[in-house]
N, C-alpha and C. Protein backbone atom coordinates (compact mmCIF):
# COMPACT_ATOMS: atom_id res chain seq x y z
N UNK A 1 0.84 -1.18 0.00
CA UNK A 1 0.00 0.00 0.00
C UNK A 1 0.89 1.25 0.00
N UNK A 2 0.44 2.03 -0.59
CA UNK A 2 1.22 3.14 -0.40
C UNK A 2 0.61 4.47 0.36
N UNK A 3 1.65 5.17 1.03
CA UNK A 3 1.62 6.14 2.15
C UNK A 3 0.03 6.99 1.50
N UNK A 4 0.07 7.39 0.78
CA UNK A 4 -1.56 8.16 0.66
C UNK A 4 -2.80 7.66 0.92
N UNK A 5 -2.38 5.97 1.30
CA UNK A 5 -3.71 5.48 1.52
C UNK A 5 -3.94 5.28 2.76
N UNK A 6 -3.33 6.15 3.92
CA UNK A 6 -3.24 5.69 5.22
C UNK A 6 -3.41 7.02 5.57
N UNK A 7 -4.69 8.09 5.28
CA UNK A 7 -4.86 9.62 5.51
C UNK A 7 -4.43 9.40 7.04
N UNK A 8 -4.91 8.57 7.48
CA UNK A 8 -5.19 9.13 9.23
C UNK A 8 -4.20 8.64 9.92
N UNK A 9 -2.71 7.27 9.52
CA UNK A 9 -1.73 7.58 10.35
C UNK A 9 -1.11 6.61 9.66
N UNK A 10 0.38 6.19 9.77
CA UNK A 10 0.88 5.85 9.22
C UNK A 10 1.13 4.27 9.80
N UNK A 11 1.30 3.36 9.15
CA UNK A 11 1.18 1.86 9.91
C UNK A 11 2.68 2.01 10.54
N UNK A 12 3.73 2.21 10.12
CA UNK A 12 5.00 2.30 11.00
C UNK A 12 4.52 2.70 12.47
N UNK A 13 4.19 4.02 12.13
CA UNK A 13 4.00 5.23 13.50
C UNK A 13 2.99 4.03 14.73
N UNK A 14 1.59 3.62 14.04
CA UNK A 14 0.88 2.71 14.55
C UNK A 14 1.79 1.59 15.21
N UNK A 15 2.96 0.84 14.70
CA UNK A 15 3.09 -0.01 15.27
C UNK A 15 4.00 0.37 16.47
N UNK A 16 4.53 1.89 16.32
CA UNK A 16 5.43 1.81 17.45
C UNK A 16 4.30 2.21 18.40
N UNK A 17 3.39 3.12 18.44
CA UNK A 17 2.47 3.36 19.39
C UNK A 17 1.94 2.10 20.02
N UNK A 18 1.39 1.15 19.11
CA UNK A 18 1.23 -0.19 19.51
C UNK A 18 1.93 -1.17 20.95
N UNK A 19 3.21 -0.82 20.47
CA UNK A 19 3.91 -1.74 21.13
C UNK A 19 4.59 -0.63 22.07
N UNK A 20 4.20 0.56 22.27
CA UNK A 20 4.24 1.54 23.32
C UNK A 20 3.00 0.83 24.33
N UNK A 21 1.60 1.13 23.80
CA UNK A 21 0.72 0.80 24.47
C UNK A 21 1.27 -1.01 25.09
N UNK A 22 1.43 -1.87 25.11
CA UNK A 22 1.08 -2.92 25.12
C UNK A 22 2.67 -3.01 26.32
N UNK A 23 3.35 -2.39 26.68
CA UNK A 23 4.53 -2.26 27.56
C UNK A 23 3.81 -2.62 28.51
N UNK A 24 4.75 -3.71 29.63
CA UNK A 24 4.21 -4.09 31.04
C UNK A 24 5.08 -3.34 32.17
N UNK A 25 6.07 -2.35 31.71
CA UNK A 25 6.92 -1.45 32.78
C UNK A 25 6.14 -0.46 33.45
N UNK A 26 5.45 0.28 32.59
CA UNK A 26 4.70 1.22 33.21
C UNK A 26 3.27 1.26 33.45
N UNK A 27 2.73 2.36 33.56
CA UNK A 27 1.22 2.36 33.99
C UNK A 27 0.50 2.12 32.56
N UNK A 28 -0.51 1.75 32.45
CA UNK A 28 -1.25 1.06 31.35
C UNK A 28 -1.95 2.57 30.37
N UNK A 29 -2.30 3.44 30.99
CA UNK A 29 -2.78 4.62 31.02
C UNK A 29 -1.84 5.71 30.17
N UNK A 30 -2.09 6.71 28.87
CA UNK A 30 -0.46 7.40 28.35
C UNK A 30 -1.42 8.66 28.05
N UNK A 31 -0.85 9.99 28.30
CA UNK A 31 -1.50 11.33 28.28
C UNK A 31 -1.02 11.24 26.46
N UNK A 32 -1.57 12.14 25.58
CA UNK A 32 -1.21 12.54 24.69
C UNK A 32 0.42 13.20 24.95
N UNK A 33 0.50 14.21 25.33
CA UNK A 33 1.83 14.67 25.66
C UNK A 33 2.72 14.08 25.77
N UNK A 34 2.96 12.64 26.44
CA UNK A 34 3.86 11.79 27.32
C UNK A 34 3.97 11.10 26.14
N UNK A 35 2.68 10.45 25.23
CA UNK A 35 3.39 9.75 24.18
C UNK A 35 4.06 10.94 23.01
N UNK A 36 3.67 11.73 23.11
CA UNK A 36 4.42 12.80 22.23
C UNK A 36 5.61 12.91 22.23
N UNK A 37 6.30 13.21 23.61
CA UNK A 37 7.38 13.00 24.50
C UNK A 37 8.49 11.86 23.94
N UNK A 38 7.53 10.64 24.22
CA UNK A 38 8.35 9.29 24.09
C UNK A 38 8.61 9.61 23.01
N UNK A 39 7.96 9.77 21.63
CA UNK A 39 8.18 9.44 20.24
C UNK A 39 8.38 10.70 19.59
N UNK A 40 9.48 11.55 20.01
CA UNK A 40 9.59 12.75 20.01
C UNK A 40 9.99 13.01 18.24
N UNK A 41 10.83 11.73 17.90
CA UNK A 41 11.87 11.71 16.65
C UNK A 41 10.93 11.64 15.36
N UNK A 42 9.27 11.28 15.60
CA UNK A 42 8.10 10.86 14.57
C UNK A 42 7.59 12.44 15.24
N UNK A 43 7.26 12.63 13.55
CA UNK A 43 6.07 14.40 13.27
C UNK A 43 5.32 13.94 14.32
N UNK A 44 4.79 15.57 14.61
CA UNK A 44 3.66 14.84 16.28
C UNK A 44 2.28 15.09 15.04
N UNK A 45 2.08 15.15 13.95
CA UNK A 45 0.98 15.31 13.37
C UNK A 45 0.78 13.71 13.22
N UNK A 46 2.02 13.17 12.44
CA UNK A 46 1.35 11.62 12.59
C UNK A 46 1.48 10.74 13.57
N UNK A 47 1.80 11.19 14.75
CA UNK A 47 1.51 10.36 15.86
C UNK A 47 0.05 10.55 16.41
N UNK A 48 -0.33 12.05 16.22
CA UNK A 48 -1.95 12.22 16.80
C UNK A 48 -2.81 11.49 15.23
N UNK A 49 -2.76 11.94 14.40
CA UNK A 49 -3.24 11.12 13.46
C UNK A 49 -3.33 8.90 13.59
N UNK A 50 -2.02 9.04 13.86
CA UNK A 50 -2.65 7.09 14.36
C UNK A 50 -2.70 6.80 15.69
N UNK A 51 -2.76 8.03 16.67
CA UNK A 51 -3.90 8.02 17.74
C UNK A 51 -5.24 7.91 17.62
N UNK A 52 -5.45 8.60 16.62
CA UNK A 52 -7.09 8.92 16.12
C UNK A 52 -7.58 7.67 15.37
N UNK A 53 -6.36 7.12 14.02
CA UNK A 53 -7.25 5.58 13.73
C UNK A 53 -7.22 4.59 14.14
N UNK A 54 -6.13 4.61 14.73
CA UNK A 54 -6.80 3.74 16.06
C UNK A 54 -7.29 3.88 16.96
N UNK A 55 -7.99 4.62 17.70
CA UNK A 55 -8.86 4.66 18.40
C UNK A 55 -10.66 4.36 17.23
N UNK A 56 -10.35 4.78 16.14
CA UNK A 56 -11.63 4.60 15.23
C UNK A 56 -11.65 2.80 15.11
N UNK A 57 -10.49 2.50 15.12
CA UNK A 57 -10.18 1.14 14.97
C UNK A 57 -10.81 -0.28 16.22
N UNK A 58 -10.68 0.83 16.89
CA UNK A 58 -10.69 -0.06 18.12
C UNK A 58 -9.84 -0.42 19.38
N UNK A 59 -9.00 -0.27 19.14
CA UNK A 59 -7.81 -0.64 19.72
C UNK A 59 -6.76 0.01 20.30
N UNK A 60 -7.19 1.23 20.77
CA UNK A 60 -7.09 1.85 22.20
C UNK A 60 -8.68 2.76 22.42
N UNK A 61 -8.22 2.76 24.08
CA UNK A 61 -9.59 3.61 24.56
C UNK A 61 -9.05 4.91 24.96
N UNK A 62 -9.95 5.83 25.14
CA UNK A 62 -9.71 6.44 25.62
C UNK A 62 -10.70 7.21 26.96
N UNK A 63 -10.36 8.21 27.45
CA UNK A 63 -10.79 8.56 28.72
C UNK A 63 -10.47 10.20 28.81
N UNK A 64 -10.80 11.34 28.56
CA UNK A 64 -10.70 12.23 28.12
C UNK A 64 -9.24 12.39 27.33
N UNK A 65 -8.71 13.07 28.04
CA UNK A 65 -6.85 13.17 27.32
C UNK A 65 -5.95 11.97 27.67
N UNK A 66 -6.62 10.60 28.23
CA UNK A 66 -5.97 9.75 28.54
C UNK A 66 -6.21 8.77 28.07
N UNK A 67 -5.55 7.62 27.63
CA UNK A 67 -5.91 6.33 26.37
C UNK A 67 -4.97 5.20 27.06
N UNK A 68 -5.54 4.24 26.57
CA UNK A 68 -4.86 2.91 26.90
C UNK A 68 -5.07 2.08 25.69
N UNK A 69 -4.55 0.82 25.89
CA UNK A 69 -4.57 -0.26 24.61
C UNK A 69 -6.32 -0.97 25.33
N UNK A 70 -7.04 -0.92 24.33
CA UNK A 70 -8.35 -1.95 24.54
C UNK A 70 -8.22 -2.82 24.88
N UNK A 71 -9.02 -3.54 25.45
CA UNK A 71 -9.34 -4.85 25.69
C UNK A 71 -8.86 -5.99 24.61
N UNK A 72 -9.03 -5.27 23.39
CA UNK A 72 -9.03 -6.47 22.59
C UNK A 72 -7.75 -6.80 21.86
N UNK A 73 -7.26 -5.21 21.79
CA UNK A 73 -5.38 -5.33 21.55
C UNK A 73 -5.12 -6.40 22.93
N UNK A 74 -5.43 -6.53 24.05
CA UNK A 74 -4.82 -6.66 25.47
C UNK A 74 -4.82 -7.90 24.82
N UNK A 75 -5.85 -8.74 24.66
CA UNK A 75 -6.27 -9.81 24.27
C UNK A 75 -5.11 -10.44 23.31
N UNK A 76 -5.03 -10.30 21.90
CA UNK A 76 -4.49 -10.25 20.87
C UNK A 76 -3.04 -10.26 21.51
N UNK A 77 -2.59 -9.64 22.28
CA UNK A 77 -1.38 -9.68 22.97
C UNK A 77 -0.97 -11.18 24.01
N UNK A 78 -2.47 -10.84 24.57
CA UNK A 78 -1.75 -11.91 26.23
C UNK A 78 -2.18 -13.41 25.37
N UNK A 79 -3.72 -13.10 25.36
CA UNK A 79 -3.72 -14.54 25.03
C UNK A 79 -3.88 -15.46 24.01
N UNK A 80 -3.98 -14.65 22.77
CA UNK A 80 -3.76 -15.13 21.37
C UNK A 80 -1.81 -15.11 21.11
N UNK A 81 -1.11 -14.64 22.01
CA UNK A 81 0.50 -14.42 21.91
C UNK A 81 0.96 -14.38 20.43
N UNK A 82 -0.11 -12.76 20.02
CA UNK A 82 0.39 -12.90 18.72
C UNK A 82 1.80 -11.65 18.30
N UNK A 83 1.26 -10.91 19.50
CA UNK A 83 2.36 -10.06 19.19
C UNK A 83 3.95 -10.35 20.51
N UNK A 84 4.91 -10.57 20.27
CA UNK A 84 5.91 -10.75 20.79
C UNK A 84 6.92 -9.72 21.26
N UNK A 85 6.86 -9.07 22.53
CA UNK A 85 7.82 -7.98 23.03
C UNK A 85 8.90 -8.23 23.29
């Protein structure tokens, strides 16, 4: 696929947010800012952009300015062990 077909974020950017969210070091919970922070070296346009499709996606929640990985990423993680940290 190519980059124009991914208006709302980029699958790279997605997977590092991904496997941001899905970390067992810290609190489960990430402010916009803080992941901004972490992923300082990625445009902050397309990091809020595959904040946004994924959250359309499913697969984080959120809670006013605060988001976590869903239930069903959690899932897909623990007990389908599809993704490997």
């Amino acid at each position: 696929m190519t980059p124009n077909q991914y208006p709302d974020g980029e699958p790279a950017t997605e997977r590092i947010i991904v496997l941001q969210l899905l970390r067992n070091d810290r609190s489960e919970w990430w402010g916009r800012a803080e992941m901004l922070r972490k992923l300082r070296d990625i445009d902050p346009d397309a990091v809020l952009g595959s904040l946004a499709h994924l959250e359309r996606l499913g697969l984080l929640d959120r809670h006013g300015a605060r988001f976590k990985a869903s239930d069903g990423l959690r899932y897909i993680d623990d007990a389908l062990d599809l993704i490997a940290i």
